[in-house]
Protein backbone atom coordinates (compact mmCIF):
# COMPACT_ATOMS: atom_id res chain seq x y z
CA UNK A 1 -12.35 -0.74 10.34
CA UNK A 2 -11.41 1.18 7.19
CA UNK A 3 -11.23 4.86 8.65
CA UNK A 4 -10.76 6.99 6.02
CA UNK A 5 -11.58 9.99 7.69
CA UNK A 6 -8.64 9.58 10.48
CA UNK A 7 -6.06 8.90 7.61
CA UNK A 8 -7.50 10.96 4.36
CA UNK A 9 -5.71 9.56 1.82
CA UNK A 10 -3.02 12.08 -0.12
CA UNK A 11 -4.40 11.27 -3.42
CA UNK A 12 -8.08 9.14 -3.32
CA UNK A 13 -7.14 7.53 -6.67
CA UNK A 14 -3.43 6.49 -5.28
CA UNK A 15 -5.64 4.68 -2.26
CA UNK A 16 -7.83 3.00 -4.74
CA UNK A 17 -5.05 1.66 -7.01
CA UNK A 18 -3.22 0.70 -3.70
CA UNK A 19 -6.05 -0.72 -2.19
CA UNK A 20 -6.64 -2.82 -5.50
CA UNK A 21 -3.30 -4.44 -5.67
CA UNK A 22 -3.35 -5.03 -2.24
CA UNK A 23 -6.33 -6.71 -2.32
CA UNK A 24 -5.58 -9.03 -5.35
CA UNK A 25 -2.53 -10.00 -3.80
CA UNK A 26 -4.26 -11.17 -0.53
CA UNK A 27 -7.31 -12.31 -3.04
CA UNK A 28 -9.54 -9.54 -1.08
CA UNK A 29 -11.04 -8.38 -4.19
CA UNK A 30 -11.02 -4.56 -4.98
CA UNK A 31 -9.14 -4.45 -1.41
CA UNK A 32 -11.68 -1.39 -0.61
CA UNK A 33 -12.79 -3.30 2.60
CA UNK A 34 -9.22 -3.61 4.27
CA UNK A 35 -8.64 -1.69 7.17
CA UNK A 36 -5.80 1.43 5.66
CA UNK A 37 -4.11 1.22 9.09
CA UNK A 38 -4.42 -2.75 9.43
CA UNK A 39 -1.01 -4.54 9.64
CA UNK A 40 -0.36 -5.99 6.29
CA UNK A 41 1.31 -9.35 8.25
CA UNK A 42 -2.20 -9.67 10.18
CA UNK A 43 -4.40 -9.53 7.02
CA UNK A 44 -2.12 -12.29 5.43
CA UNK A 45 0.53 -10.71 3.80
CA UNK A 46 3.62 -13.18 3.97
CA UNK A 47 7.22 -12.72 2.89
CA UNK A 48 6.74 -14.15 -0.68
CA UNK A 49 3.38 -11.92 -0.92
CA UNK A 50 5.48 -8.66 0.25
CA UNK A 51 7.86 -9.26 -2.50
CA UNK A 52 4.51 -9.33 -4.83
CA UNK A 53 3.69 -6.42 -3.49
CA UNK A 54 6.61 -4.58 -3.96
CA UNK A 55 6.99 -5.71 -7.89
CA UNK A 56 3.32 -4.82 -8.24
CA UNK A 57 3.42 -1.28 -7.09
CA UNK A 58 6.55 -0.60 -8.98
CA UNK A 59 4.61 -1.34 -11.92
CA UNK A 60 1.50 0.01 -11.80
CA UNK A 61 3.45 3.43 -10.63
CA UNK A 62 6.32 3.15 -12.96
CA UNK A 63 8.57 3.65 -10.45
CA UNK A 64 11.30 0.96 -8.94
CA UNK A 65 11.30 1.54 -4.99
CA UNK A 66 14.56 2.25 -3.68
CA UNK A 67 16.44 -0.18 -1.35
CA UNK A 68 16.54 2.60 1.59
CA UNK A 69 12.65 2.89 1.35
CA UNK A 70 12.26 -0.81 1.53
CA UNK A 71 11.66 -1.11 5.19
CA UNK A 72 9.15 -3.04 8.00
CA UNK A 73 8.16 0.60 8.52
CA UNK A 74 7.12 1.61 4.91
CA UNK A 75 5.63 -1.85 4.60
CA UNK A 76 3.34 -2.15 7.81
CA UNK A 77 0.16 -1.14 6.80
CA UNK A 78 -1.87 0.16 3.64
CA UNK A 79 -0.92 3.63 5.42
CA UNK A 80 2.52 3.47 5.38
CA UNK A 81 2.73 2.22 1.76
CA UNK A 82 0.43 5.05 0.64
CA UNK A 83 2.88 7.14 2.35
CA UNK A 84 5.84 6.06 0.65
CA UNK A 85 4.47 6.34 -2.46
CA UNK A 86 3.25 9.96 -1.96
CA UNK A 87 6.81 11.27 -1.13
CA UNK A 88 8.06 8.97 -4.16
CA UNK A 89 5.45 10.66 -6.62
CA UNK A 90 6.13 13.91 -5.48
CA UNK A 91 2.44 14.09 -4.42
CA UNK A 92 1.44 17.05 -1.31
CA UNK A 93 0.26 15.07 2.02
C-alpha cells in the first residue's frame, strides 16, 4: 500500500521524480504504485540496482551523495531516500 497520507512527502514533486527513477530502475513504470515505506530489497532492488540508484539520483538532483549518507538506513525504503534527499536539498520536512 502506497500511504501517502501517513508519510506526506516533504516536497510532492521530489516523491514523483523519486518515485520515477525508482520505478525505471525496478522496470515499475512511473514507480507511482510502489509502496513509499516498502523495503527497496523486497520490491527487487539488488546490489547492482542500488548502485543504479544511487548514480541516478545524483543526477537527476545534481548532487553527488556523500559516503557517510550512503547507508542500509538511508537506502531501505522510498521513505528513507526521500528523506535523505530532503536534508541534502536543504528542503523543510
Amino acid at each position: 500500500m502506497n500511504d501517502v497520507a501517513a508519510n506526506p512527502p516533504a516536497d510532492p514533486a521530489l516523491r514523483t521524480r523519486l518515485l520515477a527513477l525508482v520505478g525505471q530502475i525496478l522496470d515499475k513504470g512511473d514507480g507511482q504504485s510502489l509502496p513509499v515505506d516498502g523495503r527497496l530489497a523486497e520490491l527487487g532492488m539488488s546490489s547492482i540496482k542500488m548502485v543504479n540508484l544511487m548514480l541516478a539520483i545524483e543526477g537527476e538532483f545534481d548532487l553527488s551523495i556523500p559516503q557517510h549518507d550512503i547507508t542500509p538506513d538511508n537506502f531501505r525504503s522510498v521513505a528513507s531516500v526521500e528523506s535523505m534527499l530532503a536534508r541534502l536539498l536543504g528542503l523543510k520536512p
